[in-house]
N, C-alpha and C. Protein backbone atom coordinates (compact mmCIF):
# COMPACT_ATOMS: atom_id res chain seq x y z
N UNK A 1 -4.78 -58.05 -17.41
CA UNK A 1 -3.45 -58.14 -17.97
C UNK A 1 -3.24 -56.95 -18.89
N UNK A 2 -2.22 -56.27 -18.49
CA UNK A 2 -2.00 -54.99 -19.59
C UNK A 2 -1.20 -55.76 -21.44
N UNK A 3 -1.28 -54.49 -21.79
CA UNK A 3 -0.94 -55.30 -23.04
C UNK A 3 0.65 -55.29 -23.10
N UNK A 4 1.37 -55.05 -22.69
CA UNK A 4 2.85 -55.35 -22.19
C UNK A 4 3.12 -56.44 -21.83
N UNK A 5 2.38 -56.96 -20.53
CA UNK A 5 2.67 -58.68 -20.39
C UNK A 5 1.41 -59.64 -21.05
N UNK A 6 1.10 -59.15 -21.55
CA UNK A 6 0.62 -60.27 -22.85
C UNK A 6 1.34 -60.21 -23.87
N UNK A 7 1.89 -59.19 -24.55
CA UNK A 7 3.03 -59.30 -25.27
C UNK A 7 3.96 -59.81 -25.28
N UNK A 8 4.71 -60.04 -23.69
CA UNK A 8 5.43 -60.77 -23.78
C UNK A 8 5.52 -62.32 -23.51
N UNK A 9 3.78 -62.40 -23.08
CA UNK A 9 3.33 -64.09 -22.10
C UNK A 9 3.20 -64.20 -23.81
N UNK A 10 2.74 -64.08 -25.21
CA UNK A 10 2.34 -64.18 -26.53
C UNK A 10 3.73 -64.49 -27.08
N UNK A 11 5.07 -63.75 -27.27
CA UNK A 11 6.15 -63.80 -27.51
C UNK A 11 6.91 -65.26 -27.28
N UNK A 12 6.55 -65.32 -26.03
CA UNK A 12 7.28 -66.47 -25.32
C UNK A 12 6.25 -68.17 -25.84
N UNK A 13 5.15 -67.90 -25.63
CA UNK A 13 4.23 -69.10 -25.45
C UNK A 13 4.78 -69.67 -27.54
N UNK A 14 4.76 -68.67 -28.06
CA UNK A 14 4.31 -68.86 -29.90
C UNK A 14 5.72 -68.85 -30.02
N UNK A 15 6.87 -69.41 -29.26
CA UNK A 15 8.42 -69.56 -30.06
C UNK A 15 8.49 -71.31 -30.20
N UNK A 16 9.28 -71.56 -30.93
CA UNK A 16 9.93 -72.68 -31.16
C UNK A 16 11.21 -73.39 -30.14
N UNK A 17 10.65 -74.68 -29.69
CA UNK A 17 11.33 -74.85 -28.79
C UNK A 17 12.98 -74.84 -28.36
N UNK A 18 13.32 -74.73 -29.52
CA UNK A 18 14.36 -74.43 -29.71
C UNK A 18 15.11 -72.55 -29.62
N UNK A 19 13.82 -72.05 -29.70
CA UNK A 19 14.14 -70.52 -29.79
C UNK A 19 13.96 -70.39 -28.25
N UNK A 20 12.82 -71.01 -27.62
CA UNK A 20 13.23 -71.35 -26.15
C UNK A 20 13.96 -71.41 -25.38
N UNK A 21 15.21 -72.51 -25.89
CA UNK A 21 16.67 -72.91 -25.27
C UNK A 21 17.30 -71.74 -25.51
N UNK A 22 17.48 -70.63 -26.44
CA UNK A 22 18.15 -69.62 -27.04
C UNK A 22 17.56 -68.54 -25.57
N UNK A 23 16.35 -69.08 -25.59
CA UNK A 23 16.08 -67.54 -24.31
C UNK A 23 16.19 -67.96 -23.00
N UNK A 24 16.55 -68.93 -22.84
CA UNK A 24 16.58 -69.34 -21.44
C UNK A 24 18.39 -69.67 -21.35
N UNK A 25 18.77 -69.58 -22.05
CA UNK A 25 21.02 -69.30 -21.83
C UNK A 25 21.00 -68.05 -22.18
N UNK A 26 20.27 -67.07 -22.56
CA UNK A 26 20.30 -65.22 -22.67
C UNK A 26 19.56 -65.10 -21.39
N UNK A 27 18.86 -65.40 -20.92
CA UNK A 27 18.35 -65.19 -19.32
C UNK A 27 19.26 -65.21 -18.43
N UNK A 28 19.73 -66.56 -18.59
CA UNK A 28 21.08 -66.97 -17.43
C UNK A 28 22.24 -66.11 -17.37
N UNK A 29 22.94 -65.94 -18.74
CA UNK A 29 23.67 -64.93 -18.75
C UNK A 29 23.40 -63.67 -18.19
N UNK A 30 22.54 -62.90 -18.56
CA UNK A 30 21.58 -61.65 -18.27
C UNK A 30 22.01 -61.55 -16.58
N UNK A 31 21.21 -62.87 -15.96
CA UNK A 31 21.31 -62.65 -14.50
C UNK A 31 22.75 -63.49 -13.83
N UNK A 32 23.66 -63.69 -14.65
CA UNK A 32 25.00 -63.72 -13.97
C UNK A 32 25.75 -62.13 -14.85
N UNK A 33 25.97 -62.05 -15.34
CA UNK A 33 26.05 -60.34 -15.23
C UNK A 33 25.81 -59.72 -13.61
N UNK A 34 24.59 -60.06 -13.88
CA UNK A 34 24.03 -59.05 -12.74
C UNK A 34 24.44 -59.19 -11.49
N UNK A 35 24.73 -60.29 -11.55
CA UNK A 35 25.44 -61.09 -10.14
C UNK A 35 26.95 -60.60 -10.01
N UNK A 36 27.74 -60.82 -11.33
CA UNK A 36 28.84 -59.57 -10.64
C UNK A 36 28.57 -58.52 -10.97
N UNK A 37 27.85 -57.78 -10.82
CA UNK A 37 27.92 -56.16 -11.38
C UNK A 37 27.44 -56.26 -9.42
N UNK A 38 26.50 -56.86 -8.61
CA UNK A 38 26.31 -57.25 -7.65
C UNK A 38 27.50 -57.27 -6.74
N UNK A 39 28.35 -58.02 -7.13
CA UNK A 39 29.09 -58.41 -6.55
C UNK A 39 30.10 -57.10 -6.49
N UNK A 40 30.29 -56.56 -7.34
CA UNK A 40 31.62 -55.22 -7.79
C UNK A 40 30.43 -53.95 -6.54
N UNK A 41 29.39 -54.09 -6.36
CA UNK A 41 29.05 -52.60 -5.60
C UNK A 41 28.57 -53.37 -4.20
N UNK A 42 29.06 -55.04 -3.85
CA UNK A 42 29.11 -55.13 -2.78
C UNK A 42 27.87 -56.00 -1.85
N UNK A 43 26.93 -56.01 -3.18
CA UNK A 43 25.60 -56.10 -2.96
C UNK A 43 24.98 -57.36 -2.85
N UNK A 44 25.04 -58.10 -1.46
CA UNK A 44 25.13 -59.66 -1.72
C UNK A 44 23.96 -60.36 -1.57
N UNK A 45 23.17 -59.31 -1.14
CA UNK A 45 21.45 -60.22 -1.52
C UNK A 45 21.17 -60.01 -2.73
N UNK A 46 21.75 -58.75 -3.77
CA UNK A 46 21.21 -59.39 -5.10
C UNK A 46 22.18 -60.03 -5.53
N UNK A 47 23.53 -60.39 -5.15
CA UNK A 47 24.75 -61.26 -6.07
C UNK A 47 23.66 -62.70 -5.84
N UNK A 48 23.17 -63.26 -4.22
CA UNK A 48 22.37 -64.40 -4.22
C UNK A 48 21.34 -64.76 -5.47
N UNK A 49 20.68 -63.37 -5.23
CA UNK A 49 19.47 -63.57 -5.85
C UNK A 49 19.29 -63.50 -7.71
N UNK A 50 20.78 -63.03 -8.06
CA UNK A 50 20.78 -63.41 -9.42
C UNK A 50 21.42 -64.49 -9.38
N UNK A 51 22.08 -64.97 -8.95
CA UNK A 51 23.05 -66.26 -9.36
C UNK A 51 21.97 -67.39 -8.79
N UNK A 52 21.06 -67.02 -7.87
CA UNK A 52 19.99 -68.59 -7.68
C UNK A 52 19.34 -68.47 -8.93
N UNK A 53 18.32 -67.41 -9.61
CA UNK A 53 17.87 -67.23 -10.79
C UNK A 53 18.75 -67.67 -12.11
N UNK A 54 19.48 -67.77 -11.91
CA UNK A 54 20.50 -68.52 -13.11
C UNK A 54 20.76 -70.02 -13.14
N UNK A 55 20.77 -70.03 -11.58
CA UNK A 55 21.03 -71.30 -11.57
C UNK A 55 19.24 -72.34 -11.55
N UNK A 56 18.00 -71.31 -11.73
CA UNK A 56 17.19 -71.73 -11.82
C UNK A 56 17.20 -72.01 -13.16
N UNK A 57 17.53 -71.16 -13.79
CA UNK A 57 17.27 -71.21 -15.70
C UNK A 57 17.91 -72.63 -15.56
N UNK A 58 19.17 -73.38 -15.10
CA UNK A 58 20.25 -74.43 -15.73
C UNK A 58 19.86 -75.15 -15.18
N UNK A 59 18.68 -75.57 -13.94
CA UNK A 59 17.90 -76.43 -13.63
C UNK A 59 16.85 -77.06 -14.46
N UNK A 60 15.75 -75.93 -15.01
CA UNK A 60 14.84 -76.01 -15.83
C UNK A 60 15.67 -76.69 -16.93
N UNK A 61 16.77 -76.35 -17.73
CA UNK A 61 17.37 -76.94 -19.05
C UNK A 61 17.51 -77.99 -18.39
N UNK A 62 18.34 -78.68 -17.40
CA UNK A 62 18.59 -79.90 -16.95
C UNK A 62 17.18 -80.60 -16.82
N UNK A 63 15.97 -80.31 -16.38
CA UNK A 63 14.67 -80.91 -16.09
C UNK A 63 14.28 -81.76 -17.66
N UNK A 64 14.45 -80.52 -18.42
CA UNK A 64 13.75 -80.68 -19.62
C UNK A 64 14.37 -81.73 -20.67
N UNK A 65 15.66 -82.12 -20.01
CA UNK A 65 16.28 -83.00 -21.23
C UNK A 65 15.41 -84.40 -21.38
N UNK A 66 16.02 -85.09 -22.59
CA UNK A 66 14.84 -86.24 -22.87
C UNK A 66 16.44 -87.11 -23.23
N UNK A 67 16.25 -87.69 -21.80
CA UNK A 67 17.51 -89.11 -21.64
C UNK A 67 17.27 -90.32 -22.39
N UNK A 68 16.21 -89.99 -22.58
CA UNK A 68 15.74 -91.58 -23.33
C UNK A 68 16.06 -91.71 -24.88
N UNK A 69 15.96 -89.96 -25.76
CA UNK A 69 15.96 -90.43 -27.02
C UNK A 69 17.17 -89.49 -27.06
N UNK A 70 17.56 -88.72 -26.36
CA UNK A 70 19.07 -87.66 -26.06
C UNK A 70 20.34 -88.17 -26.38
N UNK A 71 20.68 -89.54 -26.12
CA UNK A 71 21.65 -90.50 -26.39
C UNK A 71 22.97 -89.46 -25.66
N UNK A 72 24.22 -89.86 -25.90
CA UNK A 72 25.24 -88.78 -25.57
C UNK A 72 24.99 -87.57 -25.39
N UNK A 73 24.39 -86.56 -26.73
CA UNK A 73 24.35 -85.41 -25.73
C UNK A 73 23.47 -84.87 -24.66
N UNK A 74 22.98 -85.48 -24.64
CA UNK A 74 21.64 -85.24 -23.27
C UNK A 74 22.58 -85.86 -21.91
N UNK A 75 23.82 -86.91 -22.59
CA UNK A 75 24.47 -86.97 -21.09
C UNK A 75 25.46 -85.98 -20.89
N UNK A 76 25.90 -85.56 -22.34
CA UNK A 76 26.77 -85.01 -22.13
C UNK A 76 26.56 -82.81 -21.62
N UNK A 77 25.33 -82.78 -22.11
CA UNK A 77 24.34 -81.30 -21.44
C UNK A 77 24.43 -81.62 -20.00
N UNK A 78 24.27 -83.03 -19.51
CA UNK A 78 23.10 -83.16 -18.16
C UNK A 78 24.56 -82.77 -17.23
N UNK A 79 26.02 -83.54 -17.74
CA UNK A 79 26.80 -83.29 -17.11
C UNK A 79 27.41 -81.77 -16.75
N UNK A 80 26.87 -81.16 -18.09
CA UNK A 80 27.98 -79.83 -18.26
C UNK A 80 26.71 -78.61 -16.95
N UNK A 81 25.41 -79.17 -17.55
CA UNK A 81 24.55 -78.39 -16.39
C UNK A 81 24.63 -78.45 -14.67
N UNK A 82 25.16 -80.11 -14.11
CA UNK A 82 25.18 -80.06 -12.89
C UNK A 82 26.48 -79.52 -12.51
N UNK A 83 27.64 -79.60 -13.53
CA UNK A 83 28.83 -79.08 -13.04
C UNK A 83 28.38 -77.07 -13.37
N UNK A 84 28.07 -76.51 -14.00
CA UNK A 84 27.32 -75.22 -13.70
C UNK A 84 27.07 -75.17 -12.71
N UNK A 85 26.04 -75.73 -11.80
CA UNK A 85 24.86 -75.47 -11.18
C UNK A 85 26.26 -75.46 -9.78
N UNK A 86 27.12 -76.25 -9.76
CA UNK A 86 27.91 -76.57 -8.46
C UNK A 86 28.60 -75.42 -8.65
N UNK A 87 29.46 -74.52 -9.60
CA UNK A 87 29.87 -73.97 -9.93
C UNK A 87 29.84 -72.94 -9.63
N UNK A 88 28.57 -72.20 -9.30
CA UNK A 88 27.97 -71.19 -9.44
C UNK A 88 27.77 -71.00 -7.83
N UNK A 89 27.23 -72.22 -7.37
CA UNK A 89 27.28 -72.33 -5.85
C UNK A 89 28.35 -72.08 -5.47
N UNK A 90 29.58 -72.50 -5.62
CA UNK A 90 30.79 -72.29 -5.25
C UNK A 90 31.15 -69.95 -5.54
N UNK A 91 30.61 -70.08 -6.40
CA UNK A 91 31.07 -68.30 -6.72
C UNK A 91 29.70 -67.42 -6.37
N UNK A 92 28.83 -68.47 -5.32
CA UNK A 92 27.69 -67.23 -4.83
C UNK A 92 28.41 -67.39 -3.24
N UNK A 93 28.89 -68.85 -3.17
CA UNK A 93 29.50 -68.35 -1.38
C UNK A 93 30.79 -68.21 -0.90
N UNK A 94 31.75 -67.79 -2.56
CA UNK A 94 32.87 -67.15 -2.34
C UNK A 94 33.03 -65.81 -3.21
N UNK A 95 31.72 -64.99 -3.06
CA UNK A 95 31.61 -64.34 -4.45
C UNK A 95 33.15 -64.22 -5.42
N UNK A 96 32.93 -65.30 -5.98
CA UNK A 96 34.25 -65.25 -7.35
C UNK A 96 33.19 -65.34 -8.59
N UNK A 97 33.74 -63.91 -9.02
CA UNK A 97 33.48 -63.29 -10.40
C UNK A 97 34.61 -64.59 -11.43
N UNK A 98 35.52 -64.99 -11.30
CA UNK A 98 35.90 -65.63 -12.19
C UNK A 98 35.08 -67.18 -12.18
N UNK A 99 34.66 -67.86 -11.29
CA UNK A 99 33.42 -69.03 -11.95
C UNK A 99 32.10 -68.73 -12.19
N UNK A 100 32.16 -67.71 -12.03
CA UNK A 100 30.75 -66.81 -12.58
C UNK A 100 31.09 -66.60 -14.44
N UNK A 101 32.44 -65.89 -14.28
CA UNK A 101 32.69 -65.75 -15.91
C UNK A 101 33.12 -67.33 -16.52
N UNK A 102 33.47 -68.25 -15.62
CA UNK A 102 33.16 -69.72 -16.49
C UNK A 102 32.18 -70.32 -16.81
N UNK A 103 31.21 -70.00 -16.30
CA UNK A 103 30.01 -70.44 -16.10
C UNK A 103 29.43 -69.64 -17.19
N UNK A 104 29.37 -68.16 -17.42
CA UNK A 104 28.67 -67.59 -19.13
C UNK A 104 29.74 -67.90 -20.40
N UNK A 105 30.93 -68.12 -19.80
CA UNK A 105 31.57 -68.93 -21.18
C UNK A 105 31.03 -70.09 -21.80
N UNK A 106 30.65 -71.06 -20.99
CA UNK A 106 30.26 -72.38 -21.26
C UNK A 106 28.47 -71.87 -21.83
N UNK A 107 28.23 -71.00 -21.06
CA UNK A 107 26.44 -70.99 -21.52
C UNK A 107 26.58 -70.32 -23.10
N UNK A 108 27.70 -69.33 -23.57
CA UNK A 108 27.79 -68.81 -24.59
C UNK A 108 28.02 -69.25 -25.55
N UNK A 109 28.75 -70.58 -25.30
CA UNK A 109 29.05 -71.25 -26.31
C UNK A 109 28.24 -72.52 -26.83
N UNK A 110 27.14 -72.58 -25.97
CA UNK A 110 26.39 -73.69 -25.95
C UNK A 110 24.80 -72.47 -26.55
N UNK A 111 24.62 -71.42 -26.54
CA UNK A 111 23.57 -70.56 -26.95
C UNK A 111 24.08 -70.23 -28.33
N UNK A 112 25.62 -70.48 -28.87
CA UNK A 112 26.09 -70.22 -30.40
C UNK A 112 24.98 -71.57 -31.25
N UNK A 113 25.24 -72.41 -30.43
CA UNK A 113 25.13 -73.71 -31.40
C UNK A 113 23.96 -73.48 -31.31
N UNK A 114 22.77 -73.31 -30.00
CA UNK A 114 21.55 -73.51 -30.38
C UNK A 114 20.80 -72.81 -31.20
N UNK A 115 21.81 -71.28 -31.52
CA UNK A 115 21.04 -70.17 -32.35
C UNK A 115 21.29 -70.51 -33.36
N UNK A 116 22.29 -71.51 -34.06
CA UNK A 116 22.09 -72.22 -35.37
C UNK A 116 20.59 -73.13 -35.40
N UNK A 117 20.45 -73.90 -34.38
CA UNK A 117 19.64 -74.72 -34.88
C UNK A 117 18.48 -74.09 -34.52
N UNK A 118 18.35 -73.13 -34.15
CA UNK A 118 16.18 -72.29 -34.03
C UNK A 118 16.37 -70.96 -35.51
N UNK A 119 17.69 -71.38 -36.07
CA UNK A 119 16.93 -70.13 -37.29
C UNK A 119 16.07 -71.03 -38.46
């Protein structure tokens, strides 16, 4: 292992789970970007292949919720993640850049609140 990806396997492993949720809605975003910047030069195996990677990040958040002690908002995340996840499907097989940009609105505003609660 070079010391580059131990740096960053070290970075990631030693955050707070909450600083977690903060890097995994900056991931998603990151790779819906990329998906229309994809999409604007035409490029539709990577528009796929970032928008499945995004929609992997909003899987993993959906996996990880805890329904049991979550009460409302864990229903109310679980809902806002599967309507994403359909969302996104819908603007990888009509490439539409505009439910792509609904889809990082909703993650942006949901990565405000969590960067309150991991400082």
């Amino acid at each position: 292992m070079n010391i580059l990806s131990a740096y960053k396997e070290n970075s990631v492993t030693t955050q707070s789970k909450e600083r977690l949720v903060v890097m995994l809605y900056e991931g998603a975003v990151k790779f819906l970007n990329m998906a229309k910047k994809a999409i604007e030069e035409k490029d539709f195996a990577g528009k796929n292949t970032y928008i499945t990677r995004a929609q992997d990040v909003i899987d993993e958040l959906n996996a990880v919720l805890d329904m049991d002690n979550g009460g409302e908002i864990a229903k109310n995340l679980r809902s806002l993640y599967l309507f994403m996840h359909r969302h996104l499907s819908q603007a990888n097989l009509h490439c539409n850049v505009q439910k792509i940009d609904e889809v990082i609105n909703l993650l942006e505003e949901l990565n405000q609140s969590w960067r309150v609660v991991a400082q």
